[in-house]
Protein backbone atom coordinates (compact mmCIF):
# COMPACT_ATOMS: atom_id res chain seq x y z
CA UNK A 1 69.14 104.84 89.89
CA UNK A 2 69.34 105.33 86.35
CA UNK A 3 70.90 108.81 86.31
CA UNK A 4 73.99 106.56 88.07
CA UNK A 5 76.65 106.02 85.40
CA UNK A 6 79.87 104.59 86.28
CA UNK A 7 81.02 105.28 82.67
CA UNK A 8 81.42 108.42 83.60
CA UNK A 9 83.77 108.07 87.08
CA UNK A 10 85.62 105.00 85.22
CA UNK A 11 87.95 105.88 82.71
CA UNK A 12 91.38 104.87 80.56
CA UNK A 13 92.41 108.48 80.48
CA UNK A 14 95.73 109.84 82.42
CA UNK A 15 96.99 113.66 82.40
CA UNK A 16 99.80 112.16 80.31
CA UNK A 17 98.24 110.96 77.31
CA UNK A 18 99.67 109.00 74.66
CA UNK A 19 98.91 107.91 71.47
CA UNK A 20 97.41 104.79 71.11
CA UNK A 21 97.06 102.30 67.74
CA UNK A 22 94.32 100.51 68.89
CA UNK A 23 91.44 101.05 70.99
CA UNK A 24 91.64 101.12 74.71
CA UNK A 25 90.44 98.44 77.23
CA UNK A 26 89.38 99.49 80.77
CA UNK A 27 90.34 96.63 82.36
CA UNK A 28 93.70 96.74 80.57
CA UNK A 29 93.81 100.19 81.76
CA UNK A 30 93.21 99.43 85.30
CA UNK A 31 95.68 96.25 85.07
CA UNK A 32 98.49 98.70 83.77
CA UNK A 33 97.36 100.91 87.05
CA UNK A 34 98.39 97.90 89.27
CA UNK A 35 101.60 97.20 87.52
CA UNK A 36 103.06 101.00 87.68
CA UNK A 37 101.84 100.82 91.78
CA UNK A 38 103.43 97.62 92.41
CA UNK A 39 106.76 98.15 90.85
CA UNK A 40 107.10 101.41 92.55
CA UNK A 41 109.55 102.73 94.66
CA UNK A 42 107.08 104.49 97.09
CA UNK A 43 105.27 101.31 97.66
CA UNK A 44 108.21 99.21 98.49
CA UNK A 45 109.36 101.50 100.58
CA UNK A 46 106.37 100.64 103.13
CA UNK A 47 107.68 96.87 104.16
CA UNK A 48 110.59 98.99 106.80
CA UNK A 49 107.40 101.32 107.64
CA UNK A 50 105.99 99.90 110.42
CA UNK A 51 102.21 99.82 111.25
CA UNK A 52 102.10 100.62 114.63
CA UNK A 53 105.37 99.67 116.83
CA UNK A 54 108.04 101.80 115.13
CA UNK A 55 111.54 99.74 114.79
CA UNK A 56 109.87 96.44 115.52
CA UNK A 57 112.19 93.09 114.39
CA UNK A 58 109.54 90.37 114.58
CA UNK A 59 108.21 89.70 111.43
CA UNK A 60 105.06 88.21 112.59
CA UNK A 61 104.40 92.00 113.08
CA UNK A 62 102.48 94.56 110.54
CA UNK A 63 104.69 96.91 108.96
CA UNK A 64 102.96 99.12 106.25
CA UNK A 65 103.01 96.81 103.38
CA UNK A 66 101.73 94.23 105.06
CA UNK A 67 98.63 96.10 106.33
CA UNK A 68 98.13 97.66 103.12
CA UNK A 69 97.94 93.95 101.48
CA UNK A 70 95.30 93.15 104.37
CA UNK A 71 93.12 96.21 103.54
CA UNK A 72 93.56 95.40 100.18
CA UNK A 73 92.25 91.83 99.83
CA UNK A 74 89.28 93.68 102.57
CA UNK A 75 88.61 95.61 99.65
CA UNK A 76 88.14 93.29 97.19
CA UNK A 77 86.09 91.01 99.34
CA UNK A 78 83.94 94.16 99.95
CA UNK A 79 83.74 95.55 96.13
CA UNK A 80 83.20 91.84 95.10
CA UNK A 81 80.15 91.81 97.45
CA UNK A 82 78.96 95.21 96.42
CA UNK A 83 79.05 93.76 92.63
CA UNK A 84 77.25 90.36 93.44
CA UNK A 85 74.07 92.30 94.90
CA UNK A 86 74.04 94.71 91.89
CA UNK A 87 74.16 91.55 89.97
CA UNK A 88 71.25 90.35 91.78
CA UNK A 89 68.93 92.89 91.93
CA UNK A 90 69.57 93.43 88.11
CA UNK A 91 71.08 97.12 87.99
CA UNK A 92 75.05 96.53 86.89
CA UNK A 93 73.58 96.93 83.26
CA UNK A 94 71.82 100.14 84.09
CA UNK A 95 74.74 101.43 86.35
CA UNK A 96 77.17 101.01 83.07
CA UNK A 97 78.82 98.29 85.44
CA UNK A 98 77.88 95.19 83.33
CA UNK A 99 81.59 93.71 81.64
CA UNK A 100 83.51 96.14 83.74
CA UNK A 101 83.53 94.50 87.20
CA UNK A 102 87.28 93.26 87.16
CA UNK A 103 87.76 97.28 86.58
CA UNK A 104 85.55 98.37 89.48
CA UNK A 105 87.65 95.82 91.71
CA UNK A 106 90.72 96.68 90.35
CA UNK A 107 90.98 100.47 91.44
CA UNK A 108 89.17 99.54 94.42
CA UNK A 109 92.30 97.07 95.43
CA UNK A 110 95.35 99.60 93.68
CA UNK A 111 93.06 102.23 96.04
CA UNK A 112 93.41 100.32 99.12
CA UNK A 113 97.16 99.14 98.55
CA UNK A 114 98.33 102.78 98.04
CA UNK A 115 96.35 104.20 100.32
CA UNK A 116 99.63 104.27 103.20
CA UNK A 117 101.76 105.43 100.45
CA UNK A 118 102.29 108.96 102.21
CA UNK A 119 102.96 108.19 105.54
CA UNK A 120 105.94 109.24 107.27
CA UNK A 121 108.62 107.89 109.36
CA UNK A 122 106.96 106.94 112.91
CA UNK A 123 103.33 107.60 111.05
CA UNK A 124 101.42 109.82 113.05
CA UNK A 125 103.73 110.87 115.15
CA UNK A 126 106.28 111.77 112.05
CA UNK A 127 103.37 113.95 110.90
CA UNK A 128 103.24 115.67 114.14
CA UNK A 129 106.95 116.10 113.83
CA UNK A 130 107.17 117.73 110.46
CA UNK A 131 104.05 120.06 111.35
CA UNK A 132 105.52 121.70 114.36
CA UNK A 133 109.10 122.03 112.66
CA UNK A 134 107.16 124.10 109.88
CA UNK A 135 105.30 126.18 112.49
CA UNK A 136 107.76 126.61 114.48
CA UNK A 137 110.65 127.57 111.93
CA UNK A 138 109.27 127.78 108.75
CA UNK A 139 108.76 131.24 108.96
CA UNK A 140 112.09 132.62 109.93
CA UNK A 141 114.05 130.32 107.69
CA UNK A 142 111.93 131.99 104.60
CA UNK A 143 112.55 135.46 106.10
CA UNK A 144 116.25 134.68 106.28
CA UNK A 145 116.07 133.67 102.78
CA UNK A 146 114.24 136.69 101.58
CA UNK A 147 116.56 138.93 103.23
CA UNK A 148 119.82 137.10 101.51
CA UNK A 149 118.19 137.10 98.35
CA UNK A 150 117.56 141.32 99.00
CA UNK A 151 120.73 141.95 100.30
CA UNK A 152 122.26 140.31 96.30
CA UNK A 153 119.49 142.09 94.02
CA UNK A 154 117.38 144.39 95.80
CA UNK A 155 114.46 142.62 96.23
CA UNK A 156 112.27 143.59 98.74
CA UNK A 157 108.71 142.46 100.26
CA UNK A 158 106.77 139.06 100.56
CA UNK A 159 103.54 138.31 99.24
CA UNK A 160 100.18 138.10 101.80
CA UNK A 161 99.81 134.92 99.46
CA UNK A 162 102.47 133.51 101.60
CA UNK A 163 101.04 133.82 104.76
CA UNK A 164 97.54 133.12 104.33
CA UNK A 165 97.95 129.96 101.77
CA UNK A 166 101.81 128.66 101.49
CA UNK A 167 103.08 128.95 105.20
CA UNK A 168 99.68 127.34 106.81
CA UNK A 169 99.64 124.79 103.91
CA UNK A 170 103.42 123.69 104.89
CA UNK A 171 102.67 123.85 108.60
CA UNK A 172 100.15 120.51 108.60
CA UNK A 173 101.58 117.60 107.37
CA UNK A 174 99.31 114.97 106.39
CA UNK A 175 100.06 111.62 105.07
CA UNK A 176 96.50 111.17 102.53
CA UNK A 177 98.02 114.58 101.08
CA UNK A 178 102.08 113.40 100.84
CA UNK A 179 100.63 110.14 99.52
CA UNK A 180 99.14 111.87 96.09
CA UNK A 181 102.10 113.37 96.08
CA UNK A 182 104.15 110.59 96.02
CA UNK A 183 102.08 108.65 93.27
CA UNK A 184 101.78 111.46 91.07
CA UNK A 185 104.19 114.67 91.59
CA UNK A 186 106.96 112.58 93.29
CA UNK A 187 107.04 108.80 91.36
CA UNK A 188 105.12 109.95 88.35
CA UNK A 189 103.44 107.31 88.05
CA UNK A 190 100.47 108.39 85.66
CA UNK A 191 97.51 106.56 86.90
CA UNK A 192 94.66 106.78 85.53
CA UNK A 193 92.04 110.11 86.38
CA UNK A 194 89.76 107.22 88.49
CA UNK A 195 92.47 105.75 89.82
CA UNK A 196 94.13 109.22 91.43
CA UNK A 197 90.42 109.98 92.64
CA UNK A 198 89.95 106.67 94.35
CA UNK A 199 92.99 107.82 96.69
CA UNK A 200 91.55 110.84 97.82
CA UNK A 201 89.96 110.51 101.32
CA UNK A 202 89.55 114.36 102.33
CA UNK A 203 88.58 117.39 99.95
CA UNK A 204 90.48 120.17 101.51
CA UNK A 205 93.84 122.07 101.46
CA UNK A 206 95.79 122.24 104.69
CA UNK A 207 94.72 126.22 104.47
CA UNK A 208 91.72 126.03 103.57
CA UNK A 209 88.96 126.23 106.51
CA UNK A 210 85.96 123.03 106.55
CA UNK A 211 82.61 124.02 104.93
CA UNK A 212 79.65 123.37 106.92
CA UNK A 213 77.90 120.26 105.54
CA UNK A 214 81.33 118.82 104.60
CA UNK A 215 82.34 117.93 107.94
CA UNK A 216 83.59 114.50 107.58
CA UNK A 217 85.03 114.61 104.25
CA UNK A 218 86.73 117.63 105.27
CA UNK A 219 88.21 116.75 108.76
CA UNK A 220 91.46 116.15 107.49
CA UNK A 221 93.76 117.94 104.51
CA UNK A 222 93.40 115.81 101.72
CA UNK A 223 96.06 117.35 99.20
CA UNK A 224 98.19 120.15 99.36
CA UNK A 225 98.51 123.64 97.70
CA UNK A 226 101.30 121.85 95.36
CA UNK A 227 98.23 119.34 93.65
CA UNK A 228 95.58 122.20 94.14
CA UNK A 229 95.51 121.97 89.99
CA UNK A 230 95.76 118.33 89.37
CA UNK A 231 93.01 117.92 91.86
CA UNK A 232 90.84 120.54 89.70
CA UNK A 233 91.54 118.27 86.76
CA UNK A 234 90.47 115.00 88.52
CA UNK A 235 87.00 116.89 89.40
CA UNK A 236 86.56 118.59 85.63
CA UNK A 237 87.70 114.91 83.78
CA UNK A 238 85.58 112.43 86.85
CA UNK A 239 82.41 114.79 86.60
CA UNK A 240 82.83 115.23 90.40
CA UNK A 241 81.55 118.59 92.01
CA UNK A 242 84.16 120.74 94.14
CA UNK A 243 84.46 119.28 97.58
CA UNK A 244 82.68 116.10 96.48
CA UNK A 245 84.74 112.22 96.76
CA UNK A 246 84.78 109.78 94.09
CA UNK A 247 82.89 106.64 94.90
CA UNK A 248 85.43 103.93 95.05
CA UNK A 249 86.62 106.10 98.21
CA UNK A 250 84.08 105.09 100.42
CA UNK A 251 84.46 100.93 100.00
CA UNK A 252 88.86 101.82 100.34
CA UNK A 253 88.14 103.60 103.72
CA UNK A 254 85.93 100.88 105.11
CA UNK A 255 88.29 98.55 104.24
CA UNK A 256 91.01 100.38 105.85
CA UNK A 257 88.58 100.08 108.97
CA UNK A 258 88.13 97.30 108.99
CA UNK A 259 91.72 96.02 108.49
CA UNK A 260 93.87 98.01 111.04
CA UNK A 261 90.93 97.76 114.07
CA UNK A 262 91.33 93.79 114.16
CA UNK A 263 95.18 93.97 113.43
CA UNK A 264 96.63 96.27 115.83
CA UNK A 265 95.02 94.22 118.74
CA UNK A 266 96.21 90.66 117.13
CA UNK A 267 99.63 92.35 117.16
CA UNK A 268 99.30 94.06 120.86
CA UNK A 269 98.59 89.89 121.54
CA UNK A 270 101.45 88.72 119.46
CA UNK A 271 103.53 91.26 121.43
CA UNK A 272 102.61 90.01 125.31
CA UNK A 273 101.13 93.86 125.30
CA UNK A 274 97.48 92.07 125.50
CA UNK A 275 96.58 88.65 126.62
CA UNK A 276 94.56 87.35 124.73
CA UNK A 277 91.94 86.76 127.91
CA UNK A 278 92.68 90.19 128.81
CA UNK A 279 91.49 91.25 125.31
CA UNK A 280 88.54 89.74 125.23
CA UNK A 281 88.12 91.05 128.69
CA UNK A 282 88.19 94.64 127.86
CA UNK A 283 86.32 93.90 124.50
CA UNK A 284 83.74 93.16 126.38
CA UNK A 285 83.61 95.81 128.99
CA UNK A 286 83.96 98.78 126.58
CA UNK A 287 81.09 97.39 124.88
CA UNK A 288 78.69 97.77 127.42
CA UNK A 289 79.72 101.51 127.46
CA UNK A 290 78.49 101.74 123.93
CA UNK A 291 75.89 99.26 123.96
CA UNK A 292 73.44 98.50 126.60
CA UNK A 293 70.97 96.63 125.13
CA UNK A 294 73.01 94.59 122.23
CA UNK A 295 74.74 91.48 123.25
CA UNK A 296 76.47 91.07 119.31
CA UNK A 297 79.64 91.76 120.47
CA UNK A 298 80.02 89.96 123.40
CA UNK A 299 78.24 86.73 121.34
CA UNK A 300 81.01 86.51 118.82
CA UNK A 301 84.07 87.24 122.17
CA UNK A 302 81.96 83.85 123.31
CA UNK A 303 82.15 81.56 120.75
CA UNK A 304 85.92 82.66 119.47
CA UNK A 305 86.96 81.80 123.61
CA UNK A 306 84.83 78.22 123.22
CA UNK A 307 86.47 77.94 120.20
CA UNK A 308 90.23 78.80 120.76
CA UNK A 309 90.00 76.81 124.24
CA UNK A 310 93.44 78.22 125.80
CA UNK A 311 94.80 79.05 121.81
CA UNK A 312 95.22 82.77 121.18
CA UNK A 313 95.73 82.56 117.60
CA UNK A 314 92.35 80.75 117.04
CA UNK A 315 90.65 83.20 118.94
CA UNK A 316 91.92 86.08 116.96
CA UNK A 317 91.31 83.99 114.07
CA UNK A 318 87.40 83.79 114.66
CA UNK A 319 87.00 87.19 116.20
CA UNK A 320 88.48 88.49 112.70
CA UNK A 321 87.01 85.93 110.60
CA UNK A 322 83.60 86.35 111.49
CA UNK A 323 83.85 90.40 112.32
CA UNK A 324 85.48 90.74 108.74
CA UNK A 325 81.98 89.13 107.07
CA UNK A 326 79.90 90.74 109.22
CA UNK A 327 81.42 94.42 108.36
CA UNK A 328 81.38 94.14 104.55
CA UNK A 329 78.37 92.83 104.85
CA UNK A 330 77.17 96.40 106.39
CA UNK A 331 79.11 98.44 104.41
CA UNK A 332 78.02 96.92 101.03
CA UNK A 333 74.72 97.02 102.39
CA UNK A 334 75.13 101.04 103.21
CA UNK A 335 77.03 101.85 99.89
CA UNK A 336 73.84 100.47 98.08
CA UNK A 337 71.13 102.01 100.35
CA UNK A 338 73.57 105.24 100.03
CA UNK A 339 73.95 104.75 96.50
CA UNK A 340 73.02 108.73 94.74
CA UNK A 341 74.59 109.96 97.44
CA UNK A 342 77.79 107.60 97.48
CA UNK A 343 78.00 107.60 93.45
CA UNK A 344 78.36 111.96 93.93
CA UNK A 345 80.73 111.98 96.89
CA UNK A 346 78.30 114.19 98.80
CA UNK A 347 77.93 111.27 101.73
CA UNK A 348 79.48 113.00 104.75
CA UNK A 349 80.54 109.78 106.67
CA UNK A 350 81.74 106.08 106.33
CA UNK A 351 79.95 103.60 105.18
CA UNK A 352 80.40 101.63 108.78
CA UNK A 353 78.39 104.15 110.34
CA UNK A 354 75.03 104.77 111.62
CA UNK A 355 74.70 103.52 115.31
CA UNK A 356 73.99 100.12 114.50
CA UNK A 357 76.16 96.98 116.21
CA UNK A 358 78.37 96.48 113.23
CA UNK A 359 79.34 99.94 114.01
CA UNK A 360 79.45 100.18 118.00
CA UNK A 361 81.88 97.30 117.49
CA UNK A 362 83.96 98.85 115.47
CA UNK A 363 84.13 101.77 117.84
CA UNK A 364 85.02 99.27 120.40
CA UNK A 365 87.79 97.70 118.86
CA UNK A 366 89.19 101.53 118.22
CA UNK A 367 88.73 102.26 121.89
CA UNK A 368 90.44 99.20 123.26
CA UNK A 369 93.23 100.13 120.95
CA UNK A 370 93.89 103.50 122.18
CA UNK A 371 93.29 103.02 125.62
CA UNK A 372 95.57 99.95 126.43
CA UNK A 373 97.53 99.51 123.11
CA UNK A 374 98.79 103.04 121.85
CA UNK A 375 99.73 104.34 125.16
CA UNK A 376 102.28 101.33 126.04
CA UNK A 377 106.02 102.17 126.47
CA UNK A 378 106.64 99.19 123.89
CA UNK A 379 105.05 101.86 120.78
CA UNK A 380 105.67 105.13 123.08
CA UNK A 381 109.92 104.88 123.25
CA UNK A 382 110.62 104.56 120.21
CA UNK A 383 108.02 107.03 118.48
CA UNK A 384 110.16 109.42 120.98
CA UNK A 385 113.50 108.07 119.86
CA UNK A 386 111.98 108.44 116.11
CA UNK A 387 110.93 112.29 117.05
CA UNK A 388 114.13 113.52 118.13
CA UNK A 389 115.57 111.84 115.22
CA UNK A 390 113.15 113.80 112.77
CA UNK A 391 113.62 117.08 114.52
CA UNK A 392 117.14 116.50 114.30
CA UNK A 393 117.58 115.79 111.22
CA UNK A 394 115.65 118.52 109.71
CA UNK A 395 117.82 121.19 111.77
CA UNK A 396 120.39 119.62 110.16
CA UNK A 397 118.51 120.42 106.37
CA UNK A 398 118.10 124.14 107.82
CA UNK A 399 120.51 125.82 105.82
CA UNK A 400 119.15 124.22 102.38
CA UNK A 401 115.83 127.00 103.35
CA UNK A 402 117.72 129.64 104.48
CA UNK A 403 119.48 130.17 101.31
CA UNK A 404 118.46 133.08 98.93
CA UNK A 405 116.88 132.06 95.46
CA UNK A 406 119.98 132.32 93.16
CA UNK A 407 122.00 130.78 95.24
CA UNK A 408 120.07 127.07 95.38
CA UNK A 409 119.47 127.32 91.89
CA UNK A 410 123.25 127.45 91.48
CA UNK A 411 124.12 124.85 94.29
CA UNK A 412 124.81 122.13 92.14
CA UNK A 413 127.64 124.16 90.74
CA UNK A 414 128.40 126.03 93.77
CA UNK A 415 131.12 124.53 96.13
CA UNK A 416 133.03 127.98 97.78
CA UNK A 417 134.21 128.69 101.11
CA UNK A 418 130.65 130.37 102.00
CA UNK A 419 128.75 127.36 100.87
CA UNK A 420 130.17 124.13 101.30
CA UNK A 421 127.52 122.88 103.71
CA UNK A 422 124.64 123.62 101.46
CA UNK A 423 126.24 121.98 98.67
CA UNK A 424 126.88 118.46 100.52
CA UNK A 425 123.60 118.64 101.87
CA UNK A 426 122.18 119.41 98.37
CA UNK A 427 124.02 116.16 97.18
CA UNK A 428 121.70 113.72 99.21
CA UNK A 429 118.89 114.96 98.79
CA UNK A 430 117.02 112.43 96.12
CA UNK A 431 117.46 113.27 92.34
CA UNK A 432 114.17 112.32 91.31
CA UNK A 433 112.25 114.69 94.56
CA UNK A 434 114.81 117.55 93.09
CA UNK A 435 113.19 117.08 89.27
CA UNK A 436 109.63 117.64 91.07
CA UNK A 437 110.77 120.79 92.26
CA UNK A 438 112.01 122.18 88.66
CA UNK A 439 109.43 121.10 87.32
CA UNK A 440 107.87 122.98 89.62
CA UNK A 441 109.66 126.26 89.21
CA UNK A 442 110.05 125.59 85.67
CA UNK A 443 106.01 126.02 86.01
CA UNK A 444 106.09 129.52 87.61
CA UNK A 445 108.37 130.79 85.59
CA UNK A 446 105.66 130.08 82.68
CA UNK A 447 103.35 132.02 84.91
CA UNK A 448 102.27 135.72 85.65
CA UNK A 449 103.64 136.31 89.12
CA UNK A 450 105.08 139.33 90.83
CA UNK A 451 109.02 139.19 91.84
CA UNK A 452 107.84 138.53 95.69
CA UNK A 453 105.11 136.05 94.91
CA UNK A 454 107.79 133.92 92.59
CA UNK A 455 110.52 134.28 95.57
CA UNK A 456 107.64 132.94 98.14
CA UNK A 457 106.89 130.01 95.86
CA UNK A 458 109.88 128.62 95.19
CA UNK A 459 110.67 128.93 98.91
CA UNK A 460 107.72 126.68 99.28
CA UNK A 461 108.38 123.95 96.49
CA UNK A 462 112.20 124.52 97.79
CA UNK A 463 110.41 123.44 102.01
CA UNK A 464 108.13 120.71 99.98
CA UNK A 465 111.39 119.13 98.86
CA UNK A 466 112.94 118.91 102.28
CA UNK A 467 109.95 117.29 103.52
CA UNK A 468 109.29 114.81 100.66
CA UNK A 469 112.72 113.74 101.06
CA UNK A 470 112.57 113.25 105.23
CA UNK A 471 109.55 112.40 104.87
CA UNK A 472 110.22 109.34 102.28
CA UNK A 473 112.99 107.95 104.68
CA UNK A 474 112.00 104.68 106.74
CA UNK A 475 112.13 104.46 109.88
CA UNK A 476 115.40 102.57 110.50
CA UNK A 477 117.06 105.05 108.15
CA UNK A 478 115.86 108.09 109.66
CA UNK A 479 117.77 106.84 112.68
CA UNK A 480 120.77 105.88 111.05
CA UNK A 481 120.76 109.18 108.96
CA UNK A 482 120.86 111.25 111.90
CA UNK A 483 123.69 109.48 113.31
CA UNK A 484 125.49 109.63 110.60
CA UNK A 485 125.00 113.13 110.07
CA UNK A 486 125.13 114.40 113.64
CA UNK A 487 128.18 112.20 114.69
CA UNK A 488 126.52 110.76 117.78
């Protein structure tokens, strides 16, 4: 245990630096963390995101904010219980934790509150949307491009680097990736190095393949080609080992958990989707498919129903109430028996893991959800309605890709006969999205690439800022958007 320092995975330091007259306080640090988050654009942005039942009106309803508040006082309550038992068994000195806790807690919470931040219109099926777009006309709108852009220099050829690395990496869209994205590349919000890492669920590219033993952490893209450097930065500054998570990871995701499992069935009750008898009813039954020997579940269903009487709200009440305890219990109980390997990243699973009944009853709550919440018309019609809409609207951002090189880098300036789409197009698209991508060319333009290799990368910061901006849209807007645009 004493090889465990958190000195070195908690620190003031940003990649922007500045220069400082006095010393610097952690806890200020982490404080200044939360400020930047909160006042952000991309954060408020996630109250007209909604959690599960795109469009919904009634308030008493999730959206994304509200969920990401939930799993964010979940994470406190669970890094506050991880401290108080290194506080009792006497090891918050040796860990370097002693005078730091409000730190610890601090990126645990911004963690947990941002950890939404990339999600699309419609969530996962908005991913879905933008990933088959990409795959299924990513490729000729960059060959059109490359051909215009020929056909006004002479420049011929693409580079293999496009086709193994930038095309699949543009082709999966994943919100953990968009959402460090958004924080840093996007809203610039210069978090601290342990605050970036604490957001970072997944340890691959979208094109890169998993590495046996890395299964779990790797079952998802966690950050795209575009962050490929910061991401090398995080791992040299945070003294974390290539394909390796930071340690406050593990307490956000369990809190995440344990947040949306209770929720989304208190709303699917809310709703009418669910009774709240013929929750508990199917609780219960998809239990004994996981457990036959265990009666936990089915002992807590009991006493909410004696409780609540005919009351739904005070049987959700106790079913979350005393599940809540009961799971951080577990998973400060596993971060501490896990401790080496949590501290190094190199656990390859959540904390609520492990076959035991805190576990199987998380499972069941996920199963319940999927089988008789997900698949109702109710979240099914308008995740359709919310499809078309994306598809749509990024036909209608087609030409912006299928433009040659010199010709978008003159757009601003460029309003001709031949043009005059592009260029109105090119006026909505956000101004602070269109500084990422200069930035971003600006970059390449510093570095050694061949003619073809530059072409192919700006094409690709050029399809990244199509997507951040769709992508960044709520979900009312995206509708209203593609009305407006398509004249329906």
């Amino acid at each position: 245990m004493e090889s465990l320092d958190y000195l070195k995975k908690l620190t003031c330091d940003r990649p922007e630096q500045r220069v400082y007259s006095q010393p610097r306080d952690l806890i200020t640090e982490t404080e200044s963390n939360r400020g930047r988050i909160i006042q952000s654009a991309a954060l408020r942005r996630l109250q007209q995101k909604t959690q599960v039942y795109p469009l919904e009106t009634n308030a008493a309803v999730r959206s994304r904010l509200t969920h990401s508040l939930e799993v964010q006082q979940t994470g406190r309550y669970l890094a506050k219980t991880i401290l108080d038992q290194l506080n009792q068994s006497g090891e918050l000195g040796k860990l370097g934790l002693e005078g730091i806790e409000t730190a610890f807690s601090n990126l645990v919470e911004m963690s947990c509150l941002l950890h939404d931040v990339g999600n699309p219109p419609f969530g996962h099926f908005g991913e879905a949307a933008f990933s088959r777009w990409i795959q299924e006309h990513g490729e000729h709108c960059h060959q059109k491009a490359m051909l215009r852009q020929q056909a006004l220099n002479g420049q011929t050829g693409h580079s293999e680097h496009f086709y193994t690395v930038l095309l699949p990496d543009l082709s999966t869209f994943e919100g953990n990736a968009q959402g460090l994205r958004i924080i840093h590349t996007l809203q610039a919000l210069n978090l601290t190095w342990s605050q970036l890492a604490a957001t970072i669920k997944y340890t691959r590219t979208p094109f890169q393949n998993k590495k046996t033993g890395f299964d779990y952490r790797q079952k998802k893209p966690g950050f795209y080609y575009s962050e490929q450097a910061l991401i090398q930065e995080i791992w040299k500054n945070l003294d974390i080992k290539e394909n390796c998570r930071f340690p406050l990871v593990y307490i956000m995701e369990a809190a995440d958990d344990i947040s949306y499992c209770i929720a989304d069935l208190e709303d699917a009750v809310d709703k009418g989707i669910l009774s709240f008898r013929g929750l508990s009813f199917w609780l219960k039954k998809v239990w004994q498919e996981f457990s036959d020997s265990s009666s936990y579940l089915p002992d807590i269903i009991q006493t909410a129903e004696q409780v609540a009487g005919d009351n739904p709200q005070d049987f959700i009440r106790h079913l979350r109430s005393q599940l809540v305890k009961d799971l951080v219990s577990y998973a400060a109980n596993r971060y501490i028996q896990k401790h080496e390997a949590v501290f190094h990243g190199t656990l390859d699973e959540p904390l609520i893991d492990g076959g035991s009944d805190q576990h199987l009853a998380l499972k069941t709550l996920k199963t319940v959800a999927i089988r008789h919440v997900f698949s109702s018309q109710e979240k099914e019609t308008p995740e359709l309605r919310g499809y078309a809409a994306l598809i749509g609207l990024l036909d209608i951002y087609r030409p912006i890709l299928e433009l040659p090189r010199t010709a978008f880098a003159n757009l601003e300036n460029l309003d001709d006969g031949e043009h005059f789409i592009e260029h109105r197009l090119n006026h909505r698209l956000s101004r602070k999205y269109k500084a990422a991508y200069f930035r971003a060319v600006h970059q390449l333009e510093q570095e050694d690439h061949s003619t073809a290799e530059a072409n192919d990368l700006e094409w690709y910061f050029r399809a990244r800022l199509v997507l951040d901006y769709v992508s960044g849209m709520t979900d009312h807007f995206v509708l209203t958007e593609y009305q407006s645009l398509s004249a329906i």
